[in-house]
C-alpha atoms as a PDB file:
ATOM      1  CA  UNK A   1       0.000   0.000   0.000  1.00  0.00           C
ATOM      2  CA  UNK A   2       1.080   3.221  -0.879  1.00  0.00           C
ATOM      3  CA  UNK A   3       1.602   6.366   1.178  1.00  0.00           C
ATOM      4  CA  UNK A   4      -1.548   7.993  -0.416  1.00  0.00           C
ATOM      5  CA  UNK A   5      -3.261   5.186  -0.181  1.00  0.00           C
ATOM      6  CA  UNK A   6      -3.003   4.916   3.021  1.00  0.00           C
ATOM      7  CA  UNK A   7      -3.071   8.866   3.565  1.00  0.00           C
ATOM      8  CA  UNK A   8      -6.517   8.529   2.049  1.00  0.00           C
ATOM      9  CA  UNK A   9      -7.435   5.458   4.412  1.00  0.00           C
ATOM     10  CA  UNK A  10      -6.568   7.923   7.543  1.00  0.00           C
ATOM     11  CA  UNK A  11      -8.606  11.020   5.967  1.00  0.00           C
ATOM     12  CA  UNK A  12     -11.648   8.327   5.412  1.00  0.00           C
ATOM     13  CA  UNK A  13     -11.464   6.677   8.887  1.00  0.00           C
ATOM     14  CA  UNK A  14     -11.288  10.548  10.186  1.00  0.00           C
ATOM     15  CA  UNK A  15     -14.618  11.663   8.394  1.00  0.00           C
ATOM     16  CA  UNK A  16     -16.413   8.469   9.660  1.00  0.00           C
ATOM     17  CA  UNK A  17     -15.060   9.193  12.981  1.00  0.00           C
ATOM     18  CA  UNK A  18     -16.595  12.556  12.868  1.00  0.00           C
ATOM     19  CA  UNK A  19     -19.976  11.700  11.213  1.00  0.00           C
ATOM     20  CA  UNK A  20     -20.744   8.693  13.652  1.00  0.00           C
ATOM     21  CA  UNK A  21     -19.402  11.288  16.859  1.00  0.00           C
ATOM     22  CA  UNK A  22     -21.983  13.597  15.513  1.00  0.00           C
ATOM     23  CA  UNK A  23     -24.716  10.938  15.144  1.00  0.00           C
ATOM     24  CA  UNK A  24     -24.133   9.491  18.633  1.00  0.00           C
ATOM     25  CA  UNK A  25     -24.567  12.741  20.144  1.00  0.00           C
ATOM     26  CA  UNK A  26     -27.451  13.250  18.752  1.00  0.00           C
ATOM     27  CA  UNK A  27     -28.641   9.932  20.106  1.00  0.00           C
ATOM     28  CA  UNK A  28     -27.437  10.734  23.517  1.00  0.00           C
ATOM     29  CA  UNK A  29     -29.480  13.958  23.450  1.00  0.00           C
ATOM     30  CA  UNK A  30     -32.807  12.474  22.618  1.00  0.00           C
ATOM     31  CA  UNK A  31     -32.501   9.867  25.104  1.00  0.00           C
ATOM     32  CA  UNK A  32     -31.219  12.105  27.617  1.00  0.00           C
ATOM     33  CA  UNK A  33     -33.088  15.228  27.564  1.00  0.00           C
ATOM     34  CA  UNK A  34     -37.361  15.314  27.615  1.00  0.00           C
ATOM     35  CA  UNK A  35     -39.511  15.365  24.869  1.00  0.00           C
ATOM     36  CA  UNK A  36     -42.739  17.554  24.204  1.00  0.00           C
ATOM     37  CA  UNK A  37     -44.881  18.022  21.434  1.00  0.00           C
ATOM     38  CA  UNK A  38     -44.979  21.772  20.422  1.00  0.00           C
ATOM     39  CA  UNK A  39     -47.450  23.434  18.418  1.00  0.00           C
ATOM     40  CA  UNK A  40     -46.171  24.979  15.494  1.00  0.00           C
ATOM     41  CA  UNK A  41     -46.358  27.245  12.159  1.00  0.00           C
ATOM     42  CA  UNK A  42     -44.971  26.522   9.051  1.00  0.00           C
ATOM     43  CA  UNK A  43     -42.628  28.959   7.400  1.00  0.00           C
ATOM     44  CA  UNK A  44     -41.286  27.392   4.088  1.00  0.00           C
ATOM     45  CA  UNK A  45     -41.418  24.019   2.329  1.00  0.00           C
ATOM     46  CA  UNK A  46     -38.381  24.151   0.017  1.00  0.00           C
ATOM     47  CA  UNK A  47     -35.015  24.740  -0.282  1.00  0.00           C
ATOM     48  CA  UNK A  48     -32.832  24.483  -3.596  1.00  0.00           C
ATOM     49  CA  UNK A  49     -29.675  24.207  -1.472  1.00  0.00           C
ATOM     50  CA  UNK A  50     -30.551  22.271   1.572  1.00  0.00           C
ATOM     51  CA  UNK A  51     -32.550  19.551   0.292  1.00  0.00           C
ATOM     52  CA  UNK A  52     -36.817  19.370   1.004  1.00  0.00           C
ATOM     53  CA  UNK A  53     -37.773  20.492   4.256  1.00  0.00           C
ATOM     54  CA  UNK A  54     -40.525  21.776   6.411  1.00  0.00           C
ATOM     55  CA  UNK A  55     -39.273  25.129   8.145  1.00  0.00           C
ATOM     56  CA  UNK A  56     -41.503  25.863  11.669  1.00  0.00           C
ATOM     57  CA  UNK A  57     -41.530  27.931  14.045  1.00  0.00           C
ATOM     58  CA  UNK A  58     -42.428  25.872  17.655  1.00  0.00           C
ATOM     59  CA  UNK A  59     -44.615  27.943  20.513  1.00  0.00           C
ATOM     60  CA  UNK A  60     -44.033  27.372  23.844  1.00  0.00           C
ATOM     61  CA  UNK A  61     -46.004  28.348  27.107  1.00  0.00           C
ATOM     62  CA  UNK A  62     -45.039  31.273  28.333  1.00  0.00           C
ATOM     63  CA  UNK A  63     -44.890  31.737  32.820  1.00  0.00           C
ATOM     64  CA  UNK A  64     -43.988  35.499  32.920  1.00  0.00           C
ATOM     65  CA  UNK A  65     -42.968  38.348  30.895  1.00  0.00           C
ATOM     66  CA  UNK A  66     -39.764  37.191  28.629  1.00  0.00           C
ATOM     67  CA  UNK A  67     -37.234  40.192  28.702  1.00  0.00           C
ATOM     68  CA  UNK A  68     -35.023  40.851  25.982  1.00  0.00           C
ATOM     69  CA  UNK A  69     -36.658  38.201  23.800  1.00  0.00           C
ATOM     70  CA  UNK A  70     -34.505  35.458  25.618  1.00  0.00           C
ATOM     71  CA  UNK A  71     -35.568  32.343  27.874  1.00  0.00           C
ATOM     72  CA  UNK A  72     -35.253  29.551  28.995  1.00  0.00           C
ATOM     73  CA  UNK A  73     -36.899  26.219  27.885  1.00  0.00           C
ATOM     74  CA  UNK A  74     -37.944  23.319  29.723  1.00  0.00           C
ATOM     75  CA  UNK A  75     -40.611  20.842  29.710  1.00  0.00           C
ATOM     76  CA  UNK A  76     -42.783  20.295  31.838  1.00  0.00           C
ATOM     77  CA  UNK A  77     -46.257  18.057  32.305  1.00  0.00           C
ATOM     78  CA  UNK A  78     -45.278  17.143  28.193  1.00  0.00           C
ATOM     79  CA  UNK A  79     -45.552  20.689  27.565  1.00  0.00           C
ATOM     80  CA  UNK A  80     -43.147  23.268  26.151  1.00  0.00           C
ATOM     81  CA  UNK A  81     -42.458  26.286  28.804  1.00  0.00           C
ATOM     82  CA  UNK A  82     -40.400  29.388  28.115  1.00  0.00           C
ATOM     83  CA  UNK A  83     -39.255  30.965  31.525  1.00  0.00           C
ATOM     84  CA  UNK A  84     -37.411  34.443  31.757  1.00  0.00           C
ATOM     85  CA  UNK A  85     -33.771  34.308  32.019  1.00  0.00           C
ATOM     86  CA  UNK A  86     -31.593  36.277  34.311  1.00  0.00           C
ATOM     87  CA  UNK A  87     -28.518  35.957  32.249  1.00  0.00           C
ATOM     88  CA  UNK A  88     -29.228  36.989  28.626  1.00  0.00           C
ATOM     89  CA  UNK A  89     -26.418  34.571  26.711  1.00  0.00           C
ATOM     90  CA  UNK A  90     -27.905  31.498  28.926  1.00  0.00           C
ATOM     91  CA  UNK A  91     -31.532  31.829  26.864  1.00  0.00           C
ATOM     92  CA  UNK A  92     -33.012  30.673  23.577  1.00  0.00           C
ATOM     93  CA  UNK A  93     -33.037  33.950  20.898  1.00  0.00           C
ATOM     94  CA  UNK A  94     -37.274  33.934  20.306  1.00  0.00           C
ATOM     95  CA  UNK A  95     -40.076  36.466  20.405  1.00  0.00           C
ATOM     96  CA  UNK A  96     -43.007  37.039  22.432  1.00  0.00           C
ATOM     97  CA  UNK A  97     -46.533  36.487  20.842  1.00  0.00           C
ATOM     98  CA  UNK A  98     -50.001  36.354  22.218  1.00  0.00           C
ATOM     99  CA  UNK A  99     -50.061  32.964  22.913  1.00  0.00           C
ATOM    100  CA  UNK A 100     -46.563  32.582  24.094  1.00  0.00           C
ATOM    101  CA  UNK A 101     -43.024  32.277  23.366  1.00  0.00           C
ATOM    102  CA  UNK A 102     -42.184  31.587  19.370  1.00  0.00           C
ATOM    103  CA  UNK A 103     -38.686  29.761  18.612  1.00  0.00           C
ATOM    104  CA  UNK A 104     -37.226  29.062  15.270  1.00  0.00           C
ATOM    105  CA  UNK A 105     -36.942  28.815  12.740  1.00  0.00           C
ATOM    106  CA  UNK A 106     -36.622  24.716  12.955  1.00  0.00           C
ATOM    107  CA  UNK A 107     -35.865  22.809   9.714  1.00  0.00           C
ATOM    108  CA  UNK A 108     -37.525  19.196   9.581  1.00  0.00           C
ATOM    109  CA  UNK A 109     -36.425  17.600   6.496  1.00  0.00           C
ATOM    110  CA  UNK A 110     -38.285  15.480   4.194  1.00  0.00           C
ATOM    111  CA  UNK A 111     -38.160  12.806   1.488  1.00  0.00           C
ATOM    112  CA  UNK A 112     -39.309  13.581  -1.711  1.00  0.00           C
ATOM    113  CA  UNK A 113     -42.147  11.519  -1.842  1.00  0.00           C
ATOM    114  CA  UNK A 114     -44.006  12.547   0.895  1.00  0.00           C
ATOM    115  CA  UNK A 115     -46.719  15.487   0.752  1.00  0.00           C
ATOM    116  CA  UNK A 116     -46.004  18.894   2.044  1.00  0.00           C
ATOM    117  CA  UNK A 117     -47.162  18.207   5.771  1.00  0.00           C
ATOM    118  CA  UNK A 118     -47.484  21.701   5.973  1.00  0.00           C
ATOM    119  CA  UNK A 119     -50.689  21.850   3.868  1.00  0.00           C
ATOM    120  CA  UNK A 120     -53.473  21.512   6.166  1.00  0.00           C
ATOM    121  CA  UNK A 121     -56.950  21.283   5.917  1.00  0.00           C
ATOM    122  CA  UNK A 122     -58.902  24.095   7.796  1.00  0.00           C
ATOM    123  CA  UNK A 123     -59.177  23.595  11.473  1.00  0.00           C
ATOM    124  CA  UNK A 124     -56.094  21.078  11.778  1.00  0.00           C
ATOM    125  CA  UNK A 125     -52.932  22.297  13.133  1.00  0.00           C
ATOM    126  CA  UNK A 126     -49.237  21.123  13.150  1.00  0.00           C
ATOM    127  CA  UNK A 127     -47.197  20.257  15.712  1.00  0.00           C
ATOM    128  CA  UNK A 128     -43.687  18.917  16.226  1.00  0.00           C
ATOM    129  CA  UNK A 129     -42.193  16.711  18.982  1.00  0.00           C
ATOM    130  CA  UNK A 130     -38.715  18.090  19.803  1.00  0.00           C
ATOM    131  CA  UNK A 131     -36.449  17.404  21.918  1.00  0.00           C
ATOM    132  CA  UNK A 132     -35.864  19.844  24.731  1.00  0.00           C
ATOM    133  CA  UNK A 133     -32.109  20.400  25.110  1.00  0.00           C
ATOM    134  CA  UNK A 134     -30.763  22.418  28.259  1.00  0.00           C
ATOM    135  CA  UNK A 135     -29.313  25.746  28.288  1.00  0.00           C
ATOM    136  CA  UNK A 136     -29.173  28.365  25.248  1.00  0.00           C
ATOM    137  CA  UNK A 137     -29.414  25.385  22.451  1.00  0.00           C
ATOM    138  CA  UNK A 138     -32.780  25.471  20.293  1.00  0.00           C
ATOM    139  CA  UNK A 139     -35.235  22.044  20.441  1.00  0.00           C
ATOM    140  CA  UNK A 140     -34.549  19.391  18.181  1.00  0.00           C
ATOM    141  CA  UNK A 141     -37.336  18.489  16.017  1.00  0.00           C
ATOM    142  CA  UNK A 142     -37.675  14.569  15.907  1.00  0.00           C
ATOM    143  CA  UNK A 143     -41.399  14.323  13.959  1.00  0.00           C
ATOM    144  CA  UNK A 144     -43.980  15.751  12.703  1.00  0.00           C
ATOM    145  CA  UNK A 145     -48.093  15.635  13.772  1.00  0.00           C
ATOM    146  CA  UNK A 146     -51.497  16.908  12.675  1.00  0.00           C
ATOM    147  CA  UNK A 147     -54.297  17.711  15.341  1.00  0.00           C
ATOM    148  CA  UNK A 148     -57.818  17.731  14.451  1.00  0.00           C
ATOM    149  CA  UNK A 149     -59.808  20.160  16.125  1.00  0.00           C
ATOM    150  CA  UNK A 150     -60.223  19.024  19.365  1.00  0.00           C
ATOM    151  CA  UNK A 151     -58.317  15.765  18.654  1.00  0.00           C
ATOM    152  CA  UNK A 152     -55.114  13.724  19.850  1.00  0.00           C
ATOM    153  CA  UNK A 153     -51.897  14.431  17.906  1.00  0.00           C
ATOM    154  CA  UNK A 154     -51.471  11.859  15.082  1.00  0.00           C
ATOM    155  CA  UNK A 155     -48.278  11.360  13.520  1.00  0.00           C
ATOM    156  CA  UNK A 156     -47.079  12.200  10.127  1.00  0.00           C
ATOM    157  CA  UNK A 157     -44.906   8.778   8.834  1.00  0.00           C
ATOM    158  CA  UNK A 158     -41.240   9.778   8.422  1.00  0.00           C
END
């Protein structure tokens, strides 16, 4: 074997190394940290550089007015919370609506040959179950969901 050969072996085993660090993280997070479904609103289906995606925005709960458009995240009861932060860097960048705390925008990626999820029919909404990471770092969306009016989440197959 030569000495690019095996130069090229190295830079391989390297890039693997780095992919499957990156994809065990990500593991550890979802199995670590809680996980909420989040009502959302779809921003925009389709990217020429990144592929097909759904981009949403998730709302969370709100307990208390959010300075500085910054807080805190948690879950609680399976429910998305945003709580004021004291310390502006330790809080998720968002903004204050009327019905809570928005966050995004979130990019959930889809194959080809499934529908637009975020085409609904009127009265149903969509929602996201993310994963609820700790500190400044923005949920992790994992799926996707429809609710009827008045209905249980169902969801979307990946």
């Amino acid at each position: 074997m030569g000495p690019r050969r095996q130069r090229a072996l190295i830079l391989a085993a390297i890039q693997l190394g780095l992919v499957l660090s990156l994809a065990g993280k990500m593991m550890w997070d979802r199995a670590m940290n809680p996980r909420v479904w989040a009502r959302t609103a779809p921003v925009d289906p389709m990217s020429v550089f990144r592929g097909r995606y759904v981009q949403v925005s998730v709302l969370a709960r709100k307990e208390g007015p959010i300075g500085m458009n910054q807080a805190q995240l948690f879950a609680h009861n399976g429910e998305l919370v945003a709580r004021p932060t004291a310390v502006a860097w330790l809080g998720v960048q968002g903004r204050e609506t009327q019905d809570g705390f928005s966050v995004g925008p979130l990019a959930y990626f889809i194959p080809e040959n499934v529908p637009d999820p975020s085409r609904l029919q009127p009265g149903q909404e969509l929602w996201a179950e993310v994963t609820v990471l700790p500190g400044w770092a923005k949920p992790r969306p994992i799926r996707l969901g429809i609710r009827e009016p008045g209905g249980a989440i169902r969801p979307l197959a990946p």
